[in-house]
PDB file of N, CA and C in Angstrom:
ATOM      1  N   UNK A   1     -46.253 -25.235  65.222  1.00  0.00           N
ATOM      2  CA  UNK A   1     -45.909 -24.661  66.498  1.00  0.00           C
ATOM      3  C   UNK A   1     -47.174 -24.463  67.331  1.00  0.00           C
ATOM      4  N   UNK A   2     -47.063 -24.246  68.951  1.00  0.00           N
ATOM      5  CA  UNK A   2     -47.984 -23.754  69.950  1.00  0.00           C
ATOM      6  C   UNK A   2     -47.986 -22.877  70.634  1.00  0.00           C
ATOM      7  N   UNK A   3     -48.658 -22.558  70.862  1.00  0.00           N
ATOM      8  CA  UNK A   3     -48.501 -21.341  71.741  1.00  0.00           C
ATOM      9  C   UNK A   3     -48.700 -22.398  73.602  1.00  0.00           C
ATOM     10  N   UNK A   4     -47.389 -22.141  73.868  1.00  0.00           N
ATOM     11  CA  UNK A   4     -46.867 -22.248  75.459  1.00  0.00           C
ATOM     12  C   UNK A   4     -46.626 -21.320  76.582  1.00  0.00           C
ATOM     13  N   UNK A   5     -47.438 -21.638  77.600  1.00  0.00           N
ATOM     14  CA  UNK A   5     -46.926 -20.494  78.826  1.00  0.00           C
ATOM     15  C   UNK A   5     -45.888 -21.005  79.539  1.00  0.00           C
ATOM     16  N   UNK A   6     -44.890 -19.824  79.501  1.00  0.00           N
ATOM     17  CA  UNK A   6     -43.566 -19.520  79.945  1.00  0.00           C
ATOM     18  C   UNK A   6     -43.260 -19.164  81.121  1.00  0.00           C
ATOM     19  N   UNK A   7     -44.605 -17.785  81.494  1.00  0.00           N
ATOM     20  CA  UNK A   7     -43.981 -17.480  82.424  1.00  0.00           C
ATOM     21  C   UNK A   7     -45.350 -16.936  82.940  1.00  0.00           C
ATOM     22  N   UNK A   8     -45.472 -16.910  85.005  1.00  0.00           N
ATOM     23  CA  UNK A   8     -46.471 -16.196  85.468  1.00  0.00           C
ATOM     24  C   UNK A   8     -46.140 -15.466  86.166  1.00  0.00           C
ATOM     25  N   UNK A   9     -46.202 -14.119  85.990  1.00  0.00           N
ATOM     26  CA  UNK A   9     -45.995 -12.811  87.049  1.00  0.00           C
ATOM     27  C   UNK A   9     -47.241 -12.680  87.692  1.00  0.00           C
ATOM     28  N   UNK A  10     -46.995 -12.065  89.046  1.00  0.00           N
ATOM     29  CA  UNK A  10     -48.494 -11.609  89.475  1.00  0.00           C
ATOM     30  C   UNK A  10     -47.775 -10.088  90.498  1.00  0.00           C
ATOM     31  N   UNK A  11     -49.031  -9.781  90.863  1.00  0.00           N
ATOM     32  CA  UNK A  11     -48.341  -8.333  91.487  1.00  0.00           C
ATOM     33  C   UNK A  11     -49.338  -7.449  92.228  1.00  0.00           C
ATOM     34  N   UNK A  12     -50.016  -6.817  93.013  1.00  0.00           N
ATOM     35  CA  UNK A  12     -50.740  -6.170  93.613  1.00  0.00           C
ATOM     36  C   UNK A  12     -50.409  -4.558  93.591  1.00  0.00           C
ATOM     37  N   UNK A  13     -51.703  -3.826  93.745  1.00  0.00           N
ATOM     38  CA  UNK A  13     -51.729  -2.326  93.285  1.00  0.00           C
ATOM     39  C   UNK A  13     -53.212  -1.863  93.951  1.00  0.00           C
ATOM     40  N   UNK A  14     -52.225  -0.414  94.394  1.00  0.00           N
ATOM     41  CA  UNK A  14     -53.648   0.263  95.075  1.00  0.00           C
ATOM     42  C   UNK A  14     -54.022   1.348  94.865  1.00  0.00           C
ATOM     43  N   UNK A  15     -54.979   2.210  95.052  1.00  0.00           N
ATOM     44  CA  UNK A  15     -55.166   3.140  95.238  1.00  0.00           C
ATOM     45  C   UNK A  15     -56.012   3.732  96.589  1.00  0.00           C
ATOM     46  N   UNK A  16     -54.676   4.248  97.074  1.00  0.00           N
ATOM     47  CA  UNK A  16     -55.225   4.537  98.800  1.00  0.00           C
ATOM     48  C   UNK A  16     -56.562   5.409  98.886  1.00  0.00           C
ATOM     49  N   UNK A  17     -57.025   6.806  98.015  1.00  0.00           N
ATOM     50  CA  UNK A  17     -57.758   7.537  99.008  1.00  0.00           C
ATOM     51  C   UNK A  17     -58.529   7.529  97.785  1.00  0.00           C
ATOM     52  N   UNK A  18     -58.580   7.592  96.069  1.00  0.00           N
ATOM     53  CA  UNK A  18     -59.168   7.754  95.432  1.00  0.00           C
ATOM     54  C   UNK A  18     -60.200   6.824  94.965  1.00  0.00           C
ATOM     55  N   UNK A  19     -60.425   5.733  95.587  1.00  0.00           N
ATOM     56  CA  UNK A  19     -61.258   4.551  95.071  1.00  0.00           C
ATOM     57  C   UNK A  19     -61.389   5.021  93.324  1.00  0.00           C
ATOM     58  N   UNK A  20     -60.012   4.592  92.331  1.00  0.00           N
ATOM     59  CA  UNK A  20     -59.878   4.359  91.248  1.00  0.00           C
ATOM     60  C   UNK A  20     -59.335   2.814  90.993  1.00  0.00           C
ATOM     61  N   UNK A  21     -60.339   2.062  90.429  1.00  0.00           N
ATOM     62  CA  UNK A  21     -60.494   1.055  89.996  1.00  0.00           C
ATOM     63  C   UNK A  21     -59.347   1.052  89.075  1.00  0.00           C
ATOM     64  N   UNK A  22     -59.566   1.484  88.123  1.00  0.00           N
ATOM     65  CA  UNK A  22     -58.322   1.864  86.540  1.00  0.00           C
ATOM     66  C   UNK A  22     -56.743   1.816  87.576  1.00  0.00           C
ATOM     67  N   UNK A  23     -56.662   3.082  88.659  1.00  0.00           N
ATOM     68  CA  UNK A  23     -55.581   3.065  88.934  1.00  0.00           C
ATOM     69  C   UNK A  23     -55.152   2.103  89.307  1.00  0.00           C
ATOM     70  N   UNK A  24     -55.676   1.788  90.445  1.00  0.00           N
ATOM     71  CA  UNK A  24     -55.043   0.081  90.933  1.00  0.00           C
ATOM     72  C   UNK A  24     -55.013  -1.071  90.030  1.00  0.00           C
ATOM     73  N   UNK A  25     -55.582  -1.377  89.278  1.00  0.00           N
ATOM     74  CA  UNK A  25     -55.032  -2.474  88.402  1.00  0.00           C
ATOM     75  C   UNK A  25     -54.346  -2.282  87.227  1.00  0.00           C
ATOM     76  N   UNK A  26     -53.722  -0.719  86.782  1.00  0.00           N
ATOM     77  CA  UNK A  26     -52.648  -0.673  86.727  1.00  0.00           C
ATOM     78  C   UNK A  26     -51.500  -0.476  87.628  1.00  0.00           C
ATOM     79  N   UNK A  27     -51.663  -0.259  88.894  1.00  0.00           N
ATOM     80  CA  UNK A  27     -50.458  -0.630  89.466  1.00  0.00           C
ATOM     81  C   UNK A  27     -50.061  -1.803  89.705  1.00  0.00           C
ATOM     82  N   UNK A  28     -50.996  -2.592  89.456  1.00  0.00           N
ATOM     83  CA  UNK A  28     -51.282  -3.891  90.067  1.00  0.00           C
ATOM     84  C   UNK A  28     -50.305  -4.806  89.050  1.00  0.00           C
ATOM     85  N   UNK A  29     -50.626  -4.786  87.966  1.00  0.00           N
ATOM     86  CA  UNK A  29     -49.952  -4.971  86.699  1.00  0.00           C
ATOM     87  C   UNK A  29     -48.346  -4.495  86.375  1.00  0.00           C
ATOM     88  N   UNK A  30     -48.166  -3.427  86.873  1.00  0.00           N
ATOM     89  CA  UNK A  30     -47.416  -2.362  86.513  1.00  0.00           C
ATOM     90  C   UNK A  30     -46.392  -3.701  87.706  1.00  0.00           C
ATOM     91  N   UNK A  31     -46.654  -3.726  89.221  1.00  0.00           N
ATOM     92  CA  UNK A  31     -46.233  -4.547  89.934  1.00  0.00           C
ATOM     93  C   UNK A  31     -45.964  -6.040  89.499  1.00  0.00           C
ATOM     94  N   UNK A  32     -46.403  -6.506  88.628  1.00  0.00           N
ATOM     95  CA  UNK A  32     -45.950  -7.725  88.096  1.00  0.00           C
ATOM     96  C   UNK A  32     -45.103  -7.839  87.298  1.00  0.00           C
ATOM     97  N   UNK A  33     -45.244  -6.619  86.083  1.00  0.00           N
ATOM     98  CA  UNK A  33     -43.961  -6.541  85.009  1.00  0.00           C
ATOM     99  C   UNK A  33     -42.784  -6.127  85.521  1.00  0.00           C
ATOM    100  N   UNK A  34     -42.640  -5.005  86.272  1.00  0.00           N
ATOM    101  CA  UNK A  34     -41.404  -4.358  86.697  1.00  0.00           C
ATOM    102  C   UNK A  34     -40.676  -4.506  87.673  1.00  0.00           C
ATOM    103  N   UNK A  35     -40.761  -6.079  88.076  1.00  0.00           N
ATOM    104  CA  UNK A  35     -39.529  -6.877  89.092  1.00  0.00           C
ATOM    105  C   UNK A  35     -39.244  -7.853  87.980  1.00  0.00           C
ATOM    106  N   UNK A  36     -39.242  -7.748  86.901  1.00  0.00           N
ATOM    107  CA  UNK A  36     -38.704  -8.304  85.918  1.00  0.00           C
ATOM    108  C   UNK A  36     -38.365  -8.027  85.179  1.00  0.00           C
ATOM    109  N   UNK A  37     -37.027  -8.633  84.190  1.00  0.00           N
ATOM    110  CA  UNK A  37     -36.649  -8.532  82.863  1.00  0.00           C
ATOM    111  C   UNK A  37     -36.442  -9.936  81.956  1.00  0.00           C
ATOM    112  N   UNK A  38     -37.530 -10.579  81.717  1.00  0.00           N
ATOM    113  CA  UNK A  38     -37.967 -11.183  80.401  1.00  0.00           C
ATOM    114  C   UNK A  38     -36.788 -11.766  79.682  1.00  0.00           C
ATOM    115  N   UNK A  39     -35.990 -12.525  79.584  1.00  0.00           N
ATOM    116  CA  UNK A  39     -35.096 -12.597  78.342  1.00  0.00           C
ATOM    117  C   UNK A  39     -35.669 -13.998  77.712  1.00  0.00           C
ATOM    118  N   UNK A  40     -37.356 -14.495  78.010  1.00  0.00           N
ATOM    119  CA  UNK A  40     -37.356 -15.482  77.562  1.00  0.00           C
ATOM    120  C   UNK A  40     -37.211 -15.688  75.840  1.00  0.00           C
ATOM    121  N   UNK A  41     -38.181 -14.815  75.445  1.00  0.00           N
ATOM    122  CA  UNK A  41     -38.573 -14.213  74.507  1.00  0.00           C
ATOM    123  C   UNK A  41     -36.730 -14.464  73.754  1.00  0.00           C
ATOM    124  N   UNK A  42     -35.935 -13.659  74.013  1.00  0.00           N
ATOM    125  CA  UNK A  42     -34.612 -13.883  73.109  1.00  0.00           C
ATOM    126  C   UNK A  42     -33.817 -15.379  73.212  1.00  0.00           C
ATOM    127  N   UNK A  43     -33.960 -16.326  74.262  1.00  0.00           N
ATOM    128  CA  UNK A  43     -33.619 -17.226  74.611  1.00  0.00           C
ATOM    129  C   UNK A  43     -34.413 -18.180  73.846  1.00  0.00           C
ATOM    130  N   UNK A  44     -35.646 -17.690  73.379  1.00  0.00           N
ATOM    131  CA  UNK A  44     -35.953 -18.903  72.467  1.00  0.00           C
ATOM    132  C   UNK A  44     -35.677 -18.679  70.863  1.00  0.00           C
ATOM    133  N   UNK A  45     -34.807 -17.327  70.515  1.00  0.00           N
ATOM    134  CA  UNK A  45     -34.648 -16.671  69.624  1.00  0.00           C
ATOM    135  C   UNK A  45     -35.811 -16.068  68.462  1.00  0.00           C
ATOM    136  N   UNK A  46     -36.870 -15.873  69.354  1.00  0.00           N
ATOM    137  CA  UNK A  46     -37.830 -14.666  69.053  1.00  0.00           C
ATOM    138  C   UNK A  46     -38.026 -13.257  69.725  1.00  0.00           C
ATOM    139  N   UNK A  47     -38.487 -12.634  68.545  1.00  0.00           N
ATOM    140  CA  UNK A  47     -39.055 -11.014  69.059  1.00  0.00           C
ATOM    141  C   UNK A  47     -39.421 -10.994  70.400  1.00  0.00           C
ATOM    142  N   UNK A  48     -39.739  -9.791  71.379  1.00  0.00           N
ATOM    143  CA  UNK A  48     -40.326  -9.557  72.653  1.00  0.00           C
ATOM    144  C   UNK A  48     -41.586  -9.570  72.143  1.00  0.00           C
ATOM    145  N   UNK A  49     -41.574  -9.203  71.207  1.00  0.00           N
ATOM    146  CA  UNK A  49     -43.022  -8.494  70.754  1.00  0.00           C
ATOM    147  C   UNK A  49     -43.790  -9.724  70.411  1.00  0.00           C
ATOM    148  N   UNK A  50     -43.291 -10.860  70.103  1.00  0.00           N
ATOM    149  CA  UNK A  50     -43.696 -12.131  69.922  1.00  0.00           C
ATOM    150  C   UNK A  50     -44.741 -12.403  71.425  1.00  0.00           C
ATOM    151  N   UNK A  51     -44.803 -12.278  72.465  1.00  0.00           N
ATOM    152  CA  UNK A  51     -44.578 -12.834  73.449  1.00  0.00           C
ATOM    153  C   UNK A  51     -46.330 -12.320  74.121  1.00  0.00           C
ATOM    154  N   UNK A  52     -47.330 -13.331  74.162  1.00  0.00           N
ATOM    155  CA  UNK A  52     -48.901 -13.143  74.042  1.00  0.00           C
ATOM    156  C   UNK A  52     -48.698 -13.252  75.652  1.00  0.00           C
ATOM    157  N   UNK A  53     -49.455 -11.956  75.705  1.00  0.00           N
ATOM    158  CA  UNK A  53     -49.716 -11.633  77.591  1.00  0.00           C
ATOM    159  C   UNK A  53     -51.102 -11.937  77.504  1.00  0.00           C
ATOM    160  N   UNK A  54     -51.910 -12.702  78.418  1.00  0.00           N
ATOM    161  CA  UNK A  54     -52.625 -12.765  78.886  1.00  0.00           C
ATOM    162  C   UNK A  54     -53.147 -12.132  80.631  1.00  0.00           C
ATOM    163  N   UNK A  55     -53.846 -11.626  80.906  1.00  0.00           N
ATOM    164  CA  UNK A  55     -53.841 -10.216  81.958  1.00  0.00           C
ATOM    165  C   UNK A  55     -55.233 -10.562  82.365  1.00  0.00           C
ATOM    166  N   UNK A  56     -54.805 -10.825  83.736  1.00  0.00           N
ATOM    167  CA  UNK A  56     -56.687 -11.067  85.214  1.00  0.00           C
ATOM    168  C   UNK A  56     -56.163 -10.314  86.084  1.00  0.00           C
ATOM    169  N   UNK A  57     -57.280  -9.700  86.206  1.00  0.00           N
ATOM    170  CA  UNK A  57     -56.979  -8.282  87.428  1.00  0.00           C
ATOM    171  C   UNK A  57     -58.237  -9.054  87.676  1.00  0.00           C
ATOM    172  N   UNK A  58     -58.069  -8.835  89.390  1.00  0.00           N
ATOM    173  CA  UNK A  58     -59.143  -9.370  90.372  1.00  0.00           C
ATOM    174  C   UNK A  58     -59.287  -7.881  91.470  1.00  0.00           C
ATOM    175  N   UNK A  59     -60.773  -7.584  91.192  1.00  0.00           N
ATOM    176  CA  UNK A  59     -61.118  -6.198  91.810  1.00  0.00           C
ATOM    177  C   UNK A  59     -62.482  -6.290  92.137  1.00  0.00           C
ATOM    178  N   UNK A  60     -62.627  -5.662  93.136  1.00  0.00           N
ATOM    179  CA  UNK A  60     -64.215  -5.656  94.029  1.00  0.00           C
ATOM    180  C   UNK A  60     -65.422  -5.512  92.521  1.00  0.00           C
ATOM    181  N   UNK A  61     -65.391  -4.294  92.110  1.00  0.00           N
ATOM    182  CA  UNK A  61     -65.804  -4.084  91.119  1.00  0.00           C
ATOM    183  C   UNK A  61     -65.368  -3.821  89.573  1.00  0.00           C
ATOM    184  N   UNK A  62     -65.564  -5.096  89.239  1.00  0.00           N
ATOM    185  CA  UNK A  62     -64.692  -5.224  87.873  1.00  0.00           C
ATOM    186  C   UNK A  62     -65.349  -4.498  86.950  1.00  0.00           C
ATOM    187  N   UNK A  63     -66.099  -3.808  86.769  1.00  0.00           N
ATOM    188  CA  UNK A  63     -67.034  -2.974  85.308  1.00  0.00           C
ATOM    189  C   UNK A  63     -66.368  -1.267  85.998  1.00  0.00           C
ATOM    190  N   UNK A  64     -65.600  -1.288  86.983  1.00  0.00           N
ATOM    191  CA  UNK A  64     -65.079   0.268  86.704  1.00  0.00           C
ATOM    192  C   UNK A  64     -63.915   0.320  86.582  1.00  0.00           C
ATOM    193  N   UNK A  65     -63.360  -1.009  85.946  1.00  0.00           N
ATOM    194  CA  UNK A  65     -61.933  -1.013  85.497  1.00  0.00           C
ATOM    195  C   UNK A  65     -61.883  -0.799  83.599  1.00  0.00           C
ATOM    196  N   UNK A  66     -60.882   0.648  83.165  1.00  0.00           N
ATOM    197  CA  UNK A  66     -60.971   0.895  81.951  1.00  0.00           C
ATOM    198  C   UNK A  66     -59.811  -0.572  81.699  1.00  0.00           C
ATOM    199  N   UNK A  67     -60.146  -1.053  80.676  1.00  0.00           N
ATOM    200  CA  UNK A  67     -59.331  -2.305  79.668  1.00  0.00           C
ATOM    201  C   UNK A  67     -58.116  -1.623  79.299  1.00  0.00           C
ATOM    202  N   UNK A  68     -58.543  -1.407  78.629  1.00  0.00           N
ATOM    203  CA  UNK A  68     -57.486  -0.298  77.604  1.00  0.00           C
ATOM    204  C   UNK A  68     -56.530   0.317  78.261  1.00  0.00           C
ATOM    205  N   UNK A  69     -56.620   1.202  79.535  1.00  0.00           N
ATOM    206  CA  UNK A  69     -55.666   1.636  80.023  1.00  0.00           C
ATOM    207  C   UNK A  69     -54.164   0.386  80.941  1.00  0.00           C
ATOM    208  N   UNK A  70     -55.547  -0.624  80.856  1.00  0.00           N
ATOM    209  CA  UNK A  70     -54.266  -1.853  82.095  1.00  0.00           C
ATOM    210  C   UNK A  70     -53.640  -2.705  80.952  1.00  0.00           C
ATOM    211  N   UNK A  71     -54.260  -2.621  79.177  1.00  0.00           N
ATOM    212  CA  UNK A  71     -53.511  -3.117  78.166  1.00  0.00           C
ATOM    213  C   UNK A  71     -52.411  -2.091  77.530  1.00  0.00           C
ATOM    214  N   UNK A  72     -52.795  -0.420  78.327  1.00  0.00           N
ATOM    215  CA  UNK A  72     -51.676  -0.262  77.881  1.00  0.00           C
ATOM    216  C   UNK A  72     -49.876  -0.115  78.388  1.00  0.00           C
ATOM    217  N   UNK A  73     -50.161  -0.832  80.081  1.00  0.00           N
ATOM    218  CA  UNK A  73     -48.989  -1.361  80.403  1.00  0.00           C
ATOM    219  C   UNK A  73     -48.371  -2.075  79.741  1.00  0.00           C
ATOM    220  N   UNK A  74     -48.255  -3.003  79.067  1.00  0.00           N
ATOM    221  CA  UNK A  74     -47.640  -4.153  78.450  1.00  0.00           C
ATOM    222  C   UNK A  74     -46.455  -2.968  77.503  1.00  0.00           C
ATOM    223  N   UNK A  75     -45.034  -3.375  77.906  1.00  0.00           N
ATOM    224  CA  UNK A  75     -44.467  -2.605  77.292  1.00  0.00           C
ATOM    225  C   UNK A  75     -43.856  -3.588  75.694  1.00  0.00           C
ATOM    226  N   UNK A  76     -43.814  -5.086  75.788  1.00  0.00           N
ATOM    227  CA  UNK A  76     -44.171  -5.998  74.698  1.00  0.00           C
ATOM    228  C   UNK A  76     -45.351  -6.766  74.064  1.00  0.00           C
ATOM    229  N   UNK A  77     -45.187  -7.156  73.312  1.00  0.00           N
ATOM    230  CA  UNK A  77     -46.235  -8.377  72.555  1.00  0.00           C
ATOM    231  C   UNK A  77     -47.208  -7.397  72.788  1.00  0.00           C
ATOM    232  N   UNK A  78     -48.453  -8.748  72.349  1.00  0.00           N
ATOM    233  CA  UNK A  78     -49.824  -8.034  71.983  1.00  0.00           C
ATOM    234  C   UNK A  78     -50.528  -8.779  73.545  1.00  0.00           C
ATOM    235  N   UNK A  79     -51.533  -8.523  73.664  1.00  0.00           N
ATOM    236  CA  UNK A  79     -52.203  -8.921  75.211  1.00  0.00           C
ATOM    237  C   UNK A  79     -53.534  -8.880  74.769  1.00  0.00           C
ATOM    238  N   UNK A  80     -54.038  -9.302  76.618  1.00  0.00           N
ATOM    239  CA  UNK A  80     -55.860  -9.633  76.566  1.00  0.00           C
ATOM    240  C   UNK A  80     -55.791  -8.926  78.002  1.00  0.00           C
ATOM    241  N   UNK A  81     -56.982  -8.554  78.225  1.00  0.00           N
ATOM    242  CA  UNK A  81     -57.099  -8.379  79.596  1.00  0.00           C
ATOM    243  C   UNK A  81     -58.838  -8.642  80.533  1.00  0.00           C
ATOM    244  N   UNK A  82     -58.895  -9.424  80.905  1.00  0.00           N
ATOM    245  CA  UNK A  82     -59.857 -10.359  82.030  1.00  0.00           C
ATOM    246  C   UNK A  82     -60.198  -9.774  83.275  1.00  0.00           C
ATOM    247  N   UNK A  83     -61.118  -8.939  83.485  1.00  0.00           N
ATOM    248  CA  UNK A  83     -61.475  -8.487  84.757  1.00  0.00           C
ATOM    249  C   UNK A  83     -62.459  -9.056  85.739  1.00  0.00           C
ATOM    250  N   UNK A  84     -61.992 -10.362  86.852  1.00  0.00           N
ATOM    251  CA  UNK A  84     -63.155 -10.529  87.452  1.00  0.00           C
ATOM    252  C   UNK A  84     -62.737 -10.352  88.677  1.00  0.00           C
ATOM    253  N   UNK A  85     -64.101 -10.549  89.441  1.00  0.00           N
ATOM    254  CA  UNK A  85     -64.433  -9.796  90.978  1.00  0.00           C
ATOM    255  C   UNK A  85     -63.443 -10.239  91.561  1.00  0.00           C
ATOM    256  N   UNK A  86     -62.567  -9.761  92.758  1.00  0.00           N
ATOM    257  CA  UNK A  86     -61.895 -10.043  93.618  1.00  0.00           C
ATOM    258  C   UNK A  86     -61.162  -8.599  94.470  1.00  0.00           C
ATOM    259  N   UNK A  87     -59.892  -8.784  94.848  1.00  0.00           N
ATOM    260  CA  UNK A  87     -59.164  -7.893  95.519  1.00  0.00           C
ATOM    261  C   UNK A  87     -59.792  -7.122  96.795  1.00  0.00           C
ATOM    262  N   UNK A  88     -59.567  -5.678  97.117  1.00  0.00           N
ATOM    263  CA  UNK A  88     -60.279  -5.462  98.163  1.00  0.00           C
ATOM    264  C   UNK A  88     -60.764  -4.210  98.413  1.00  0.00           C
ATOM    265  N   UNK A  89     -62.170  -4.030  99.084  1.00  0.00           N
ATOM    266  CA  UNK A  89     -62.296  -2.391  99.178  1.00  0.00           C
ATOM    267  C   UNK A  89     -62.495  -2.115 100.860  1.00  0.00           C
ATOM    268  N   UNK A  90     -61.442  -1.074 101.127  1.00  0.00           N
ATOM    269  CA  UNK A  90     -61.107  -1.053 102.816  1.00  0.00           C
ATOM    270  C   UNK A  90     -61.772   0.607 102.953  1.00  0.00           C
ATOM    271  N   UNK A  91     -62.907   0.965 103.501  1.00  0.00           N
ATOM    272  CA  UNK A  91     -63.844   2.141 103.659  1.00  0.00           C
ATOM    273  C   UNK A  91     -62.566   2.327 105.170  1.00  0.00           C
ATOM    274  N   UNK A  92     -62.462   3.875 105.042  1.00  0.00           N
ATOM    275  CA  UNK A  92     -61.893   4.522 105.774  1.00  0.00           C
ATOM    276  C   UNK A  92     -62.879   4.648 107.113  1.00  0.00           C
ATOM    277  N   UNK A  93     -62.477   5.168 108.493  1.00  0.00           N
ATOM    278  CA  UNK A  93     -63.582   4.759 109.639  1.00  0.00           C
ATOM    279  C   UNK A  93     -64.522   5.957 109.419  1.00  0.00           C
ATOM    280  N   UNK A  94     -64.875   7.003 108.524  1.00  0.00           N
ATOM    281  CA  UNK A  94     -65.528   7.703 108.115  1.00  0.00           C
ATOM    282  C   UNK A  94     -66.296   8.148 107.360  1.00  0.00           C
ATOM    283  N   UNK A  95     -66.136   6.741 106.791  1.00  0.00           N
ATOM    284  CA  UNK A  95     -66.574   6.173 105.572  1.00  0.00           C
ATOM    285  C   UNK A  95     -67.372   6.963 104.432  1.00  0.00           C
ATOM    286  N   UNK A  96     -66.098   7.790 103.990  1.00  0.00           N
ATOM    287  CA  UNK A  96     -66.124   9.041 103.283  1.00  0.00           C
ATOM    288  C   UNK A  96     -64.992   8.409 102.058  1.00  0.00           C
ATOM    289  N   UNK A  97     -64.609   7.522 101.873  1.00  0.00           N
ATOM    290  CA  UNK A  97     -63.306   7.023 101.105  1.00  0.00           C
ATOM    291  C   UNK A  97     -63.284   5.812 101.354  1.00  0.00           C
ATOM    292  N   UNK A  98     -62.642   5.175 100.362  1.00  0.00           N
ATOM    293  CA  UNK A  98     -62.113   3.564 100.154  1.00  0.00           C
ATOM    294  C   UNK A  98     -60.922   3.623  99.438  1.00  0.00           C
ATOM    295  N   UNK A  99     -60.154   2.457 100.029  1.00  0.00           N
ATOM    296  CA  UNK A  99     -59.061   2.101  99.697  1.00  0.00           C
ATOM    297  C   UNK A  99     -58.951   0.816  98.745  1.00  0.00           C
ATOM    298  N   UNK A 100     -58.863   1.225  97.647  1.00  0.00           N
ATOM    299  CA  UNK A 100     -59.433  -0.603  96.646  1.00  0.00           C
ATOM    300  C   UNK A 100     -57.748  -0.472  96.362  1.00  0.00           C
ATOM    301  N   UNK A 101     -57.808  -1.991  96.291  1.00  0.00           N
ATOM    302  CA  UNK A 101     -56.526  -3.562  96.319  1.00  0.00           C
ATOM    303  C   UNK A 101     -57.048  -4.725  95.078  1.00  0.00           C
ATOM    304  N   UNK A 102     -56.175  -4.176  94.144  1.00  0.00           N
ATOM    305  CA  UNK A 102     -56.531  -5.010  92.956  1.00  0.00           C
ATOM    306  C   UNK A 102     -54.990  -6.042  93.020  1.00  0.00           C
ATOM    307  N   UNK A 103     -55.319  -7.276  92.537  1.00  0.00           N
ATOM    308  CA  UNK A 103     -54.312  -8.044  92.316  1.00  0.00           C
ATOM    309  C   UNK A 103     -54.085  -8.433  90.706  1.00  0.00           C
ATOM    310  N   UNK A 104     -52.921  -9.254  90.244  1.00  0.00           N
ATOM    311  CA  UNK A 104     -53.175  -9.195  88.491  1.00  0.00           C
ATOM    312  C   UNK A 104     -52.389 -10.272  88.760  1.00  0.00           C
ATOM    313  N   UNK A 105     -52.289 -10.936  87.154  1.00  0.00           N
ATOM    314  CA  UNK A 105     -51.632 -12.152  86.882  1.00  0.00           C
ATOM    315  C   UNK A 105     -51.460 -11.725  85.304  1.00  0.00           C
ATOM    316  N   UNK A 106     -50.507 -12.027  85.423  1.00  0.00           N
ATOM    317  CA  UNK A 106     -49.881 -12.122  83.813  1.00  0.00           C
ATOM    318  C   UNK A 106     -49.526 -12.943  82.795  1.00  0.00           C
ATOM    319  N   UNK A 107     -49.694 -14.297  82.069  1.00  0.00           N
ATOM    320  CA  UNK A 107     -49.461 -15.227  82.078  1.00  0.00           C
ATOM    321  C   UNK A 107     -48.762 -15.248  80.431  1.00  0.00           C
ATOM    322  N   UNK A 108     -47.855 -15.089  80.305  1.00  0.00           N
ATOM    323  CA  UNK A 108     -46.787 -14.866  79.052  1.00  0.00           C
ATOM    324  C   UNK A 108     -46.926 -16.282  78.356  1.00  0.00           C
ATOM    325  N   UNK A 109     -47.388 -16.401  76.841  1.00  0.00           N
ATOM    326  CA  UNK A 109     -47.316 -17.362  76.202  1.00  0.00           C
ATOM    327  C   UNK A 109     -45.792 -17.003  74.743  1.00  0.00           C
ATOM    328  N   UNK A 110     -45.564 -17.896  74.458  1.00  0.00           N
ATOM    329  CA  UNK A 110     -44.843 -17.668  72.880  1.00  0.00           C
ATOM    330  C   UNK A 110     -45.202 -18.997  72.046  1.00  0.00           C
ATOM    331  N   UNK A 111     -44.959 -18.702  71.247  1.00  0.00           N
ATOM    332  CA  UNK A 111     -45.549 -19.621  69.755  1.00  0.00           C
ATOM    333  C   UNK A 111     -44.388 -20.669  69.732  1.00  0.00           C
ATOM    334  N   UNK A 112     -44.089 -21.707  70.511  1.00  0.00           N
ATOM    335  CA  UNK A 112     -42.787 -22.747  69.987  1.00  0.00           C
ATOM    336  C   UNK A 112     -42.923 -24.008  70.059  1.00  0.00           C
ATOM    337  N   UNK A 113     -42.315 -25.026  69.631  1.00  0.00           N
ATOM    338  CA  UNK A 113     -42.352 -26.121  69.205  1.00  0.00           C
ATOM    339  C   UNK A 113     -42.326 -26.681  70.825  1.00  0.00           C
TER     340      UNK A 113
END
């Protein structure tokens, strides 16, 4: 068997006043899984849990994004998660605050012939 990608979610997430990196690319994520429900995973008559997420969050500054917290969206399978530069940081006209815009991609593999 191989491991095949099935499926690509993607999804955008922000955090308006707190410039939290962590937060937005879990919303960002959070926005890709939850306009969906998955039945690939049973349609090929395997586990959910079977089902290898691969995870790119694209953020201004990718080293103040915690891993761990945007791996622990995945409410199946086991995952990876890839942080490079992108998305957006919008400084308020007082420039006392930023508004960072992380985007994500999700890219669902399963193990099948």
């Amino acid at each position: 068997m191989a491991l095949k990608r099935m499926v690509l979610q993607i999804g955008m997430g922000t955090d308006i006043r707190g410039a939290d990196y962590t937060k937005a690319a879990v919303r960002a994520l959070r926005d890709a899984l939850w306009h969906n429900s998955l039945s690939i995973a049973d349609a090929a008559g395997l586990s959910v849990d079977s089902m290898q997420v691969e995870v790119t969050i694209g953020i201004p500054r990718p080293d103040r994004v915690d891993k761990q917290a945007v791996l622990a969206v995945l409410p199946h399978g086991t995952g990876t998660v890839r942080v490079v530069e992108g998305g957006l940081e919008i400084p308020n006209d007082a420039g006392t605050n930023t508004t960072v815009i992380a985007n994500a991609a999700a890219v669902v593999r399963l193990d099948i012939d």
